[in-house]
N, C-alpha and C. Protein backbone atom coordinates (compact mmCIF):
# COMPACT_ATOMS: atom_id res chain seq x y z
N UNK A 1 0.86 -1.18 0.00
CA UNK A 1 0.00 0.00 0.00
C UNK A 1 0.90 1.24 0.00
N UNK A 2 0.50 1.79 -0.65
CA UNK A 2 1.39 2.94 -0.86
C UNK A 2 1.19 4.19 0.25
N UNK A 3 1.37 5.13 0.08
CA UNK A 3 1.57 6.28 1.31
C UNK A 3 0.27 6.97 1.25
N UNK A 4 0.33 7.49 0.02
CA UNK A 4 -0.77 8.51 -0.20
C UNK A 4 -2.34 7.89 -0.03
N UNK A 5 -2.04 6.52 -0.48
CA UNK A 5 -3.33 5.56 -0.35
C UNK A 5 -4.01 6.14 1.28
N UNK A 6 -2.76 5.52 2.20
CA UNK A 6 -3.09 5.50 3.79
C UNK A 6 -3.42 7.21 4.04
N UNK A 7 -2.54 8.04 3.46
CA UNK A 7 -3.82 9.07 3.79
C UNK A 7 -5.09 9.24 3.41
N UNK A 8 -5.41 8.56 1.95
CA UNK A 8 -6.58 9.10 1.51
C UNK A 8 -7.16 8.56 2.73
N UNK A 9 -7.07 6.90 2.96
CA UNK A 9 -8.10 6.62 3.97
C UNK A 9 -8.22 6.81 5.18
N UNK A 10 -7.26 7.44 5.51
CA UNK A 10 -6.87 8.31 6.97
C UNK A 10 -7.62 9.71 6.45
N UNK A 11 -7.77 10.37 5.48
CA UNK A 11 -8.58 11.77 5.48
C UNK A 11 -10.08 10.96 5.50
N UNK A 12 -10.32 10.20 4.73
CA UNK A 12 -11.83 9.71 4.63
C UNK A 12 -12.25 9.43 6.17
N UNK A 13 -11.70 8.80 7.09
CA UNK A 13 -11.94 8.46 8.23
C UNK A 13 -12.22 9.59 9.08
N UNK A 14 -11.44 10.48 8.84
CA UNK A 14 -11.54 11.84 10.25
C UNK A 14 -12.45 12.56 9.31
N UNK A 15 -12.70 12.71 7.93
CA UNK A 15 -13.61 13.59 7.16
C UNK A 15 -15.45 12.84 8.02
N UNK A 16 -15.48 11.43 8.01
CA UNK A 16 -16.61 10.52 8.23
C UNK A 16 -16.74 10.98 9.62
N UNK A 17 -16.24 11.16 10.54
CA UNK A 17 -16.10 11.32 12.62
C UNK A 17 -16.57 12.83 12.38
N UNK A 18 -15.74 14.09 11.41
CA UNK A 18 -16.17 15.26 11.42
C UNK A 18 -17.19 15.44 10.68
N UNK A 19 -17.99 14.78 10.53
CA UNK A 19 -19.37 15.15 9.80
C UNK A 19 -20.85 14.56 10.82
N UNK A 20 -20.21 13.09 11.44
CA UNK A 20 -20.96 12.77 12.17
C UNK A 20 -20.90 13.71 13.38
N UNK A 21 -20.06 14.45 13.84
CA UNK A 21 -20.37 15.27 14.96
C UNK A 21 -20.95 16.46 14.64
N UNK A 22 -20.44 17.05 13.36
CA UNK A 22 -21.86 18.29 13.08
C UNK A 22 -23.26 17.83 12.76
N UNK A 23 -23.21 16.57 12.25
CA UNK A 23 -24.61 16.28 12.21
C UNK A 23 -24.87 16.24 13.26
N UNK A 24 -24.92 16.18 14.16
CA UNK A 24 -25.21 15.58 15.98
C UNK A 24 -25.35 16.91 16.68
N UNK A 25 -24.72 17.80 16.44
CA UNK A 25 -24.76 18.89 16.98
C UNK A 25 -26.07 19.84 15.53
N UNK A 26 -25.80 19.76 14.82
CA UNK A 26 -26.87 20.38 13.81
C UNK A 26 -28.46 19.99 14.19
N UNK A 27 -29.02 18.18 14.89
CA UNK A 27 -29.86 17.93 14.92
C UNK A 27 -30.48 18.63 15.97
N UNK A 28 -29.37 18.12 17.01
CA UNK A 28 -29.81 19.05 18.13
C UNK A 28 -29.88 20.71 18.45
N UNK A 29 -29.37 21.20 17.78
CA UNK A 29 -29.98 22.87 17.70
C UNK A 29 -31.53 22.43 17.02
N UNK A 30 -31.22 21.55 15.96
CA UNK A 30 -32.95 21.30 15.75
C UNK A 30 -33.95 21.14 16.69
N UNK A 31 -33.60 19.92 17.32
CA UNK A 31 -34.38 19.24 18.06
C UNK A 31 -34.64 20.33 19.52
N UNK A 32 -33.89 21.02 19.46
CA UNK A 32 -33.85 22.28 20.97
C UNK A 32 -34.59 23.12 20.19
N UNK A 33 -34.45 24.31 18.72
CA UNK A 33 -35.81 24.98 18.27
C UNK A 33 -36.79 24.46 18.29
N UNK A 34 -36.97 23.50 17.81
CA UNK A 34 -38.82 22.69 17.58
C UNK A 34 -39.04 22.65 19.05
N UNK A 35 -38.60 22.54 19.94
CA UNK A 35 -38.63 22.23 21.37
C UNK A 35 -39.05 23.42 22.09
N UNK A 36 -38.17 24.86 21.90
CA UNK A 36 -38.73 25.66 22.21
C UNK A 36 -39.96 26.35 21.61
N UNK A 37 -39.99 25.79 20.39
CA UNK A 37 -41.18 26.18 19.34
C UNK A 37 -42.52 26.47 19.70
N UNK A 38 -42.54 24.57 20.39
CA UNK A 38 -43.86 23.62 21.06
C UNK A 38 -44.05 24.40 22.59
N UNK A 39 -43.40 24.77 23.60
CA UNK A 39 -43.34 25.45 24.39
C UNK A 39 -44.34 26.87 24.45
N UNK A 40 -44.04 27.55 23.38
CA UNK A 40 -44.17 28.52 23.23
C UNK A 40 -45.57 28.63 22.68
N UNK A 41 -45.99 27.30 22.11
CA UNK A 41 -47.15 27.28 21.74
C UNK A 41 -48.26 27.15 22.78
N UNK A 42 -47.41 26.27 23.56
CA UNK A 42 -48.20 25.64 24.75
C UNK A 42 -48.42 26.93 25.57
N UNK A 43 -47.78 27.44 25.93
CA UNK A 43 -47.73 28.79 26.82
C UNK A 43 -48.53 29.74 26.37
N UNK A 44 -48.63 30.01 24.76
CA UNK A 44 -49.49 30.79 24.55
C UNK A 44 -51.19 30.10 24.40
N UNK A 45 -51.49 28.90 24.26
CA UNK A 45 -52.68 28.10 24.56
C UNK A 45 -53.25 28.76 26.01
N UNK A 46 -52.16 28.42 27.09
CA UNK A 46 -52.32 28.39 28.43
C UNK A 46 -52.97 29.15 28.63
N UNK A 47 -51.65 30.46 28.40
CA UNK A 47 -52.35 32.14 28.49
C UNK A 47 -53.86 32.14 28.49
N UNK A 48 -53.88 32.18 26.53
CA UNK A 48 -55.70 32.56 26.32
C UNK A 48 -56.26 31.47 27.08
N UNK A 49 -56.27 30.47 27.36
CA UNK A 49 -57.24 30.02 28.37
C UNK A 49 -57.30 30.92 30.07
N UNK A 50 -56.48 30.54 30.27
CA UNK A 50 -56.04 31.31 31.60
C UNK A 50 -57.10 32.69 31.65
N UNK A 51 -56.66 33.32 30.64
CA UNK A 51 -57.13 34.90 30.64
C UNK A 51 -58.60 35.06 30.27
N UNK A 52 -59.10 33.79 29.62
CA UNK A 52 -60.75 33.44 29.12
C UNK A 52 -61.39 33.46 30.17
N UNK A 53 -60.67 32.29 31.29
CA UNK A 53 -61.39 32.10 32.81
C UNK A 53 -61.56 33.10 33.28
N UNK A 54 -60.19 33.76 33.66
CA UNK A 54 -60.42 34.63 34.84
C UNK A 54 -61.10 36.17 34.37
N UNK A 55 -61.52 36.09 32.97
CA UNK A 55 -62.38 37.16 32.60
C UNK A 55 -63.92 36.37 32.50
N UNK A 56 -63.92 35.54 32.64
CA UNK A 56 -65.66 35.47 33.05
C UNK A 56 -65.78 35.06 34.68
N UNK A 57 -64.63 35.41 35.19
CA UNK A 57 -65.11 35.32 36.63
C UNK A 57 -65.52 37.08 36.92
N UNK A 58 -64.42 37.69 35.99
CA UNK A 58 -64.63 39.04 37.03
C UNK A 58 -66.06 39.55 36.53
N UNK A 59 -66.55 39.04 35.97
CA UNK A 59 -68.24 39.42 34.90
C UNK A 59 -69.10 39.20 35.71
N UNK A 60 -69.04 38.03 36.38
CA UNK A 60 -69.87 37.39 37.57
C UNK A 60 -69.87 38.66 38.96
């Protein structure tokens, strides 16, 4: 095997490890927006309910 061979497959190897860790880190900034996304949805659900109730109490 020649020299240059063992680098190619020595670059292919650390090129394959540095891609799987930005993917991993790329998903998860995903998976943390959609996350705060759903949150935010939920919170604003809450709210208008929240604020529905306690405005037909003060009516009463």
């Amino acid at each position: 095997m020649r020299k240059s061979t063992l680098w190619t497959i020595l670059g292919v190897v650390v090129a394959v490890i540095i891609a799987w860790v930005l993917v991993n880190i790329l998903f998860s900034i995903i998976a943390f927006a959609f996350r705060l996304l759903a949150v935010a949805v939920v919170a604003l659900v809450v709210f208008l309910v929240l604020r529905a109730v306690f405005a037909r109490r003060e009516v009463d």
